[in-house]
N, C-alpha and C. Protein backbone atom coordinates (compact mmCIF):
# COMPACT_ATOMS: atom_id res chain seq x y z
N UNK A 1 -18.98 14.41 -3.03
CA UNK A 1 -17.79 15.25 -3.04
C UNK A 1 -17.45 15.56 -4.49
N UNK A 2 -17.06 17.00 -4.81
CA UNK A 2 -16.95 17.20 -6.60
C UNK A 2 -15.08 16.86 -6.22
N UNK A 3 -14.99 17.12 -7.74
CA UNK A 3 -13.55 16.70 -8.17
C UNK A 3 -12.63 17.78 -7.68
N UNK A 4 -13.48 19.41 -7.42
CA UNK A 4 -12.17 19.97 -6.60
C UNK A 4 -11.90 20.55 -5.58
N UNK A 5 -12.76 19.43 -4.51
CA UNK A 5 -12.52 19.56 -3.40
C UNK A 5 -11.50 19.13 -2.93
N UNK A 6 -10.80 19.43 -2.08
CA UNK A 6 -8.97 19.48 -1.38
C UNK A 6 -9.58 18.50 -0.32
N UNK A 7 -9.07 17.19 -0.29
CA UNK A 7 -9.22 16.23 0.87
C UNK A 7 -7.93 16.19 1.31
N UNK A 8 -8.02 16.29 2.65
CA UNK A 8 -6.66 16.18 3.57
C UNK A 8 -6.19 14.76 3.72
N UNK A 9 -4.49 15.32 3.53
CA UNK A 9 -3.88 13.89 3.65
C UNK A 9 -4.52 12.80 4.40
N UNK A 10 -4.93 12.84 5.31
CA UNK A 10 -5.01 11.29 5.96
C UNK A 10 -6.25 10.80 5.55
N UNK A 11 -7.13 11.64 4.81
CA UNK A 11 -8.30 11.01 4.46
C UNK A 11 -7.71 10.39 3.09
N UNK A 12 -6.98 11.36 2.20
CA UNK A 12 -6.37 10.57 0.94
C UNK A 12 -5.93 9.15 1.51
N UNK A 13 -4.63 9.42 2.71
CA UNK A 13 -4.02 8.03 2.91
C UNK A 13 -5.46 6.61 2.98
N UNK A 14 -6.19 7.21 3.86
CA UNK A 14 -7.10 6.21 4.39
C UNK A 14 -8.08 5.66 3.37
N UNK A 15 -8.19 6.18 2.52
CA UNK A 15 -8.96 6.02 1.13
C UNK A 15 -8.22 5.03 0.07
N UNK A 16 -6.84 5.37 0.28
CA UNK A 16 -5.99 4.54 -0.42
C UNK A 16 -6.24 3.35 0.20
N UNK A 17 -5.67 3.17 1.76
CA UNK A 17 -5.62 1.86 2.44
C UNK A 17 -6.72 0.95 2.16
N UNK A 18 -8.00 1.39 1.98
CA UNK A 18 -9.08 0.81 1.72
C UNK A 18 -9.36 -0.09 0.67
N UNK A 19 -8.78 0.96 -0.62
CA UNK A 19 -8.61 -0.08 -2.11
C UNK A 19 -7.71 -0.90 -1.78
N UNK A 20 -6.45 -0.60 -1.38
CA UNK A 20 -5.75 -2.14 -0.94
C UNK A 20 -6.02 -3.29 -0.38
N UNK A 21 -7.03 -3.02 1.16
CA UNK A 21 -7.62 -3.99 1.48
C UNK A 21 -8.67 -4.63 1.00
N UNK A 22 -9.39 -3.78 0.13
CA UNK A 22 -10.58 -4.39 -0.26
C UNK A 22 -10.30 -5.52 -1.68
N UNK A 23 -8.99 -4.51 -2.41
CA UNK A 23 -8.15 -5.96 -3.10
C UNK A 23 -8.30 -6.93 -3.08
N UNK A 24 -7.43 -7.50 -1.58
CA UNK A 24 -7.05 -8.52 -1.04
C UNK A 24 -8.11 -9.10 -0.38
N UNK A 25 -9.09 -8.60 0.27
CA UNK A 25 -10.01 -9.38 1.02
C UNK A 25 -11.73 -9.05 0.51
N UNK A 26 -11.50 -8.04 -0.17
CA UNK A 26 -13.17 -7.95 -1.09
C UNK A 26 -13.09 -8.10 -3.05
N UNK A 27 -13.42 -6.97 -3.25
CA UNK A 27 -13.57 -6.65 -4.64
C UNK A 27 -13.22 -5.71 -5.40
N UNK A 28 -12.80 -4.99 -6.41
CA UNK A 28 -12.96 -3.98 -6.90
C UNK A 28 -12.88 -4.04 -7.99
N UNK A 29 -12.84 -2.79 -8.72
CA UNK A 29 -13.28 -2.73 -10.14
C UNK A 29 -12.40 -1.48 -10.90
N UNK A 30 -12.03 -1.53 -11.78
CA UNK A 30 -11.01 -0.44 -12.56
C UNK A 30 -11.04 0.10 -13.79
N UNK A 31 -10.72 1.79 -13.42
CA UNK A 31 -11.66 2.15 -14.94
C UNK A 31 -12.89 3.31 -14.95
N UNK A 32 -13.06 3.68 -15.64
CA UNK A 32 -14.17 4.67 -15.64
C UNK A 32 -15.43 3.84 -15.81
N UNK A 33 -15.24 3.03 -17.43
CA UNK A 33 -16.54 2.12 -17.36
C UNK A 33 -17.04 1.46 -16.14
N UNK A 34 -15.94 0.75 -15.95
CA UNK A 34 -16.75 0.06 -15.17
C UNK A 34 -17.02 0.78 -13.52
N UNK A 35 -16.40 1.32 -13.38
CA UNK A 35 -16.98 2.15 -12.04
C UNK A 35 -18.44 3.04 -12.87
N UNK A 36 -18.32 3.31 -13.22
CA UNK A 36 -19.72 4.16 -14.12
C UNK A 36 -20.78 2.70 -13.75
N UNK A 37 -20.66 1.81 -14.66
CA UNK A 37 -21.16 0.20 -14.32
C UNK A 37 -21.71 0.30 -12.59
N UNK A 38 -20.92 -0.38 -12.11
CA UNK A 38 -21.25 -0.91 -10.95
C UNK A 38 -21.72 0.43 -9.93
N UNK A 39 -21.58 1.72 -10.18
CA UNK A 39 -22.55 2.95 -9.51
C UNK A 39 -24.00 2.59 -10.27
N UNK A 40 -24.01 2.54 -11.30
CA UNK A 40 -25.16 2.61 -11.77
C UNK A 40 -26.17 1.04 -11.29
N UNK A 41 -25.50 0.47 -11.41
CA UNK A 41 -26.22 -0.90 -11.13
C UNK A 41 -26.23 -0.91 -9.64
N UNK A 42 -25.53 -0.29 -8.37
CA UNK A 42 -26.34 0.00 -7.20
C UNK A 42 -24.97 -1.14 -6.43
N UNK A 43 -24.30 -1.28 -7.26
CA UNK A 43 -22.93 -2.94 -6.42
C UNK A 43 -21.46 -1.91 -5.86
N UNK A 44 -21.53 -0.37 -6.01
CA UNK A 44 -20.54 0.06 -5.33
C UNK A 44 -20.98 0.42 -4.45
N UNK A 45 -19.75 0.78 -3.51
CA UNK A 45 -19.69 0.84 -1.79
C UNK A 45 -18.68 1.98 -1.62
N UNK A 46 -17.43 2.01 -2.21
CA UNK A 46 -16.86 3.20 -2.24
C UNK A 46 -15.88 3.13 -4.04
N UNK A 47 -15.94 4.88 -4.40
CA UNK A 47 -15.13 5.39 -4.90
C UNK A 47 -14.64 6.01 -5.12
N UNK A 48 -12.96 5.95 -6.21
CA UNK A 48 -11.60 6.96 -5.94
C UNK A 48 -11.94 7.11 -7.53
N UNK A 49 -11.49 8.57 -7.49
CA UNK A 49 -11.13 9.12 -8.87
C UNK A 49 -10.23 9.84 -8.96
N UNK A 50 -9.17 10.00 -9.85
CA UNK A 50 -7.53 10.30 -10.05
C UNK A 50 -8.63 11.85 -10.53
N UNK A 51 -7.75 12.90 -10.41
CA UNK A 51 -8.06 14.09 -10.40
C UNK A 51 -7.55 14.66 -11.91
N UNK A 52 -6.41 14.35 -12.14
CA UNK A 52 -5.14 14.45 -13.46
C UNK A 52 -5.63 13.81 -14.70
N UNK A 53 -7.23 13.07 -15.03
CA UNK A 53 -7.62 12.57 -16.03
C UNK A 53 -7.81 13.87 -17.25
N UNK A 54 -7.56 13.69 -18.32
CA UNK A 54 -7.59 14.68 -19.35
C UNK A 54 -8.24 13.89 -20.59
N UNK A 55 -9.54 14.52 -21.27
CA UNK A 55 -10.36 15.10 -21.09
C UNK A 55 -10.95 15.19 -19.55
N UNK A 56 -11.33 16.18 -18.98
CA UNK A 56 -11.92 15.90 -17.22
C UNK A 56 -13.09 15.33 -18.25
N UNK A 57 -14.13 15.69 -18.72
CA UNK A 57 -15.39 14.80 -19.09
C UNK A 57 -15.17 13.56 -19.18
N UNK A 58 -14.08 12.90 -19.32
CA UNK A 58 -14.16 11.57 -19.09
C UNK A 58 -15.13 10.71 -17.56
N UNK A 59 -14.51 11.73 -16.40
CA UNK A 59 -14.64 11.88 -15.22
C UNK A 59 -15.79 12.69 -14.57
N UNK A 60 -16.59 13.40 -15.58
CA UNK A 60 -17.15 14.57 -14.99
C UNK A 60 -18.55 13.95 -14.78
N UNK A 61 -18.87 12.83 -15.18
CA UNK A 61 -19.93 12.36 -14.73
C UNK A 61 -20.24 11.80 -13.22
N UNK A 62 -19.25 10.93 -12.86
CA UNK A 62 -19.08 10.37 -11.71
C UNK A 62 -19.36 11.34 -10.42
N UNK A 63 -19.25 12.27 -9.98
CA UNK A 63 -19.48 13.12 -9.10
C UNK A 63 -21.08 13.23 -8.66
N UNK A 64 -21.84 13.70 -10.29
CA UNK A 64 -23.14 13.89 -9.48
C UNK A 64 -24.07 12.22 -9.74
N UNK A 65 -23.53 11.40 -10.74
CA UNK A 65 -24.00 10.22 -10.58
C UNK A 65 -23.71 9.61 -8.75
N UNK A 66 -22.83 9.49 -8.42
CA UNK A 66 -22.48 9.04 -6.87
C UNK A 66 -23.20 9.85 -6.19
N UNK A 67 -23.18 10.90 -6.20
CA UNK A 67 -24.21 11.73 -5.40
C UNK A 67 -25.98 11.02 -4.92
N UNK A 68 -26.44 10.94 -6.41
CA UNK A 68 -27.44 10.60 -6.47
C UNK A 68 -27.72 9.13 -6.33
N UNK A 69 -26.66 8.14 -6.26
CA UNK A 69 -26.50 6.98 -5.48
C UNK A 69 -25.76 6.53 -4.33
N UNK A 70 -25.82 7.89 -3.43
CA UNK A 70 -25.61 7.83 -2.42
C UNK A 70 -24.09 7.17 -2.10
N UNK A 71 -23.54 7.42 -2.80
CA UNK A 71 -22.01 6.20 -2.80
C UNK A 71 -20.80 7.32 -2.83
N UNK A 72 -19.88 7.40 -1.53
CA UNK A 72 -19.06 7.90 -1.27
C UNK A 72 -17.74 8.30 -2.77
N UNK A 73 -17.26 9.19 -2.62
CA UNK A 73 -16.60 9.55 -3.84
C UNK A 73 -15.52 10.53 -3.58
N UNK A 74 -14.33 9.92 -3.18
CA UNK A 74 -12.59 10.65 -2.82
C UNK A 74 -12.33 10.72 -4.57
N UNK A 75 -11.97 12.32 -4.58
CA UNK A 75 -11.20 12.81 -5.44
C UNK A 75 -9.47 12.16 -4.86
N UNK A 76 -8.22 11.63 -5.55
CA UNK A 76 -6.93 11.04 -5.05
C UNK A 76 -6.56 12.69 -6.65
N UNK A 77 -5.24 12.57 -5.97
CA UNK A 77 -4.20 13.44 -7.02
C UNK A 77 -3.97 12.94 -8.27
N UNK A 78 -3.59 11.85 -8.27
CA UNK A 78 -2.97 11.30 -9.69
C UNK A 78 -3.54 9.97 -10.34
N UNK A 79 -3.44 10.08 -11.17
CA UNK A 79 -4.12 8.38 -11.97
C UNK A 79 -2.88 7.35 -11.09
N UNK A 80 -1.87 7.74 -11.60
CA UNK A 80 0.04 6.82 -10.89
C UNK A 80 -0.71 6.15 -9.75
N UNK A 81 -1.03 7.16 -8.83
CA UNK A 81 -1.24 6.69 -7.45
C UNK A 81 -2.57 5.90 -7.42
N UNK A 82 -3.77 6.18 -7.86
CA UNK A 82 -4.77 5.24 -7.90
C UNK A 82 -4.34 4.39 -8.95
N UNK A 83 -3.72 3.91 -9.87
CA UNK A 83 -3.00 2.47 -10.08
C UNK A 83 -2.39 2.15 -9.54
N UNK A 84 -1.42 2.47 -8.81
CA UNK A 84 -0.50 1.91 -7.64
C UNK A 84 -0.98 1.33 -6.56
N UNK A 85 -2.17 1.97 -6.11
CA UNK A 85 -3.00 0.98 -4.94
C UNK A 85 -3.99 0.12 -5.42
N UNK A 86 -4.62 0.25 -6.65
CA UNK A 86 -5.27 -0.93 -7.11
C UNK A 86 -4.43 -2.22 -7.49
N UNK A 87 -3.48 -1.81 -7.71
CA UNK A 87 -2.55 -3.32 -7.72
C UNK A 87 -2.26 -3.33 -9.42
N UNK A 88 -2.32 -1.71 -9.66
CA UNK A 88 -2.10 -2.16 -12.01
C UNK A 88 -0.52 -1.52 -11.66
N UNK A 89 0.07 -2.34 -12.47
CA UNK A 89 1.53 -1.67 -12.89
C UNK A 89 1.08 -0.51 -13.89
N UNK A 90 -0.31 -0.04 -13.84
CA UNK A 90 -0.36 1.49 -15.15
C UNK A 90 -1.45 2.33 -14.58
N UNK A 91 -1.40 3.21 -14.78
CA UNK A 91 -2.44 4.56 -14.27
C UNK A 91 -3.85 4.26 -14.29
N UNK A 92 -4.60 4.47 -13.56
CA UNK A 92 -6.38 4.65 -14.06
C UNK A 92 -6.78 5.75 -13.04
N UNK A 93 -8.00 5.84 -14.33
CA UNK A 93 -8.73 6.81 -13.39
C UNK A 93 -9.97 6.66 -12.62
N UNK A 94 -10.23 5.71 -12.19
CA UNK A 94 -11.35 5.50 -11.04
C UNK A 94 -11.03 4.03 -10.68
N UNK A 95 -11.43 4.05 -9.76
CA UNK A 95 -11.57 2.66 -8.89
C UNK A 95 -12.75 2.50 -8.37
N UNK A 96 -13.85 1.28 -7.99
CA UNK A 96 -14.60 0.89 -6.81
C UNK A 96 -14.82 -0.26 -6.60
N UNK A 97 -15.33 -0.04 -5.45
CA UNK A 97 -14.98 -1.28 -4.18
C UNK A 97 -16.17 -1.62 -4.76
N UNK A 98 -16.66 -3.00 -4.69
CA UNK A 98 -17.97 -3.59 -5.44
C UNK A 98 -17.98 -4.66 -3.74
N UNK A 99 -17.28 -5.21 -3.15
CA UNK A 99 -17.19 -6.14 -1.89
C UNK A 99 -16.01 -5.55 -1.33
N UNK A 100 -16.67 -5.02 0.32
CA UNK A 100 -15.44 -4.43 1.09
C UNK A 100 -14.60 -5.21 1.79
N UNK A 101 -14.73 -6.83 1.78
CA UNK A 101 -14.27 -7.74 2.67
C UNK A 101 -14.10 -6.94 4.05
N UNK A 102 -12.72 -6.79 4.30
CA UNK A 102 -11.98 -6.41 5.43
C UNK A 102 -12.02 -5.08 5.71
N UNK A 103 -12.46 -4.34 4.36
CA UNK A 103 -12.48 -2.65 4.29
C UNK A 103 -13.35 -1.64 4.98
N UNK A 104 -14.74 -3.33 5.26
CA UNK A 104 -15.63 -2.57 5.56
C UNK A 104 -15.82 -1.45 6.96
N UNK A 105 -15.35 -1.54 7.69
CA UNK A 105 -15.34 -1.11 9.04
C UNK A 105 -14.56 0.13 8.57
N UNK A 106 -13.32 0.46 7.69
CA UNK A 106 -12.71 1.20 7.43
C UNK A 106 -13.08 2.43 6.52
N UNK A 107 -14.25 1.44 5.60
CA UNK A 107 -14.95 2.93 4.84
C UNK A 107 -16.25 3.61 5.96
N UNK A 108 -16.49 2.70 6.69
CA UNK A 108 -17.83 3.37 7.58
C UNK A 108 -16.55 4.32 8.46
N UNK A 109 -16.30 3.92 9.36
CA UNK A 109 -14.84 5.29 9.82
C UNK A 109 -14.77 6.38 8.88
N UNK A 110 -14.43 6.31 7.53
CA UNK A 110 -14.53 7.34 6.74
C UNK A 110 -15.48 7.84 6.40
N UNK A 111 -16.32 7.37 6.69
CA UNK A 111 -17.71 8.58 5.91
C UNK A 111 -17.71 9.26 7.29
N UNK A 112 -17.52 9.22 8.67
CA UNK A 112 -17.97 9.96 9.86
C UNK A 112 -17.38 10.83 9.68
């Protein structure tokens, strides 16, 4: 999925719910590096990227890298909001799930 594709609310919501659970009952990871990291090394499962990052080249890699590792990739609206569900009291711009614990059943639902 590129960065400006329009995902409908409930897929945003459900994308969110996921980093929360996977929080609490798997893994994740925060940040451009290290989501760049763990796509490349083959240990992500799903990822979110805040849309509102400035330079976009910060971000502009992630799209066709995930592509080509096959690893799901929700554009979210704002950095605010993907820090708010990763659990940072401050903005970022990517998240991924590295262990889905509890999530897992929830990201396979989402890719259908």
């Amino acid at each position: 999925m590129d960065l400006d594709t329009e995902v409908p609310k409930e897929k945003i919501n459900k994308a969110i719910e996921i980093i929360e659970i996977a929080k609490k009952s798997g893994k994740i990871k925060k940040g451009t590096n290290e989501v760049t990291k763990a796509v490349e090394r083959g240990l992500a499962k799903f990822v979110l990227v805040a849309k509102d990052v400035n330079p976009r080249e910060i971000i502009m890699h992630l799209p066709p890298l995930c592509k080509e590792k096959q690893v799901p990739l929700v554009p979210i609206a704002s950095k605010a909001e993907l820090g708010a569900a990763a659990g940072l009291g401050v903005p970022t711009s990517a998240v991924v799930v590295i262990k889905e614990g509890d999530a897992k059943d929830l990201i396979k639902e989402f890719l259908v």
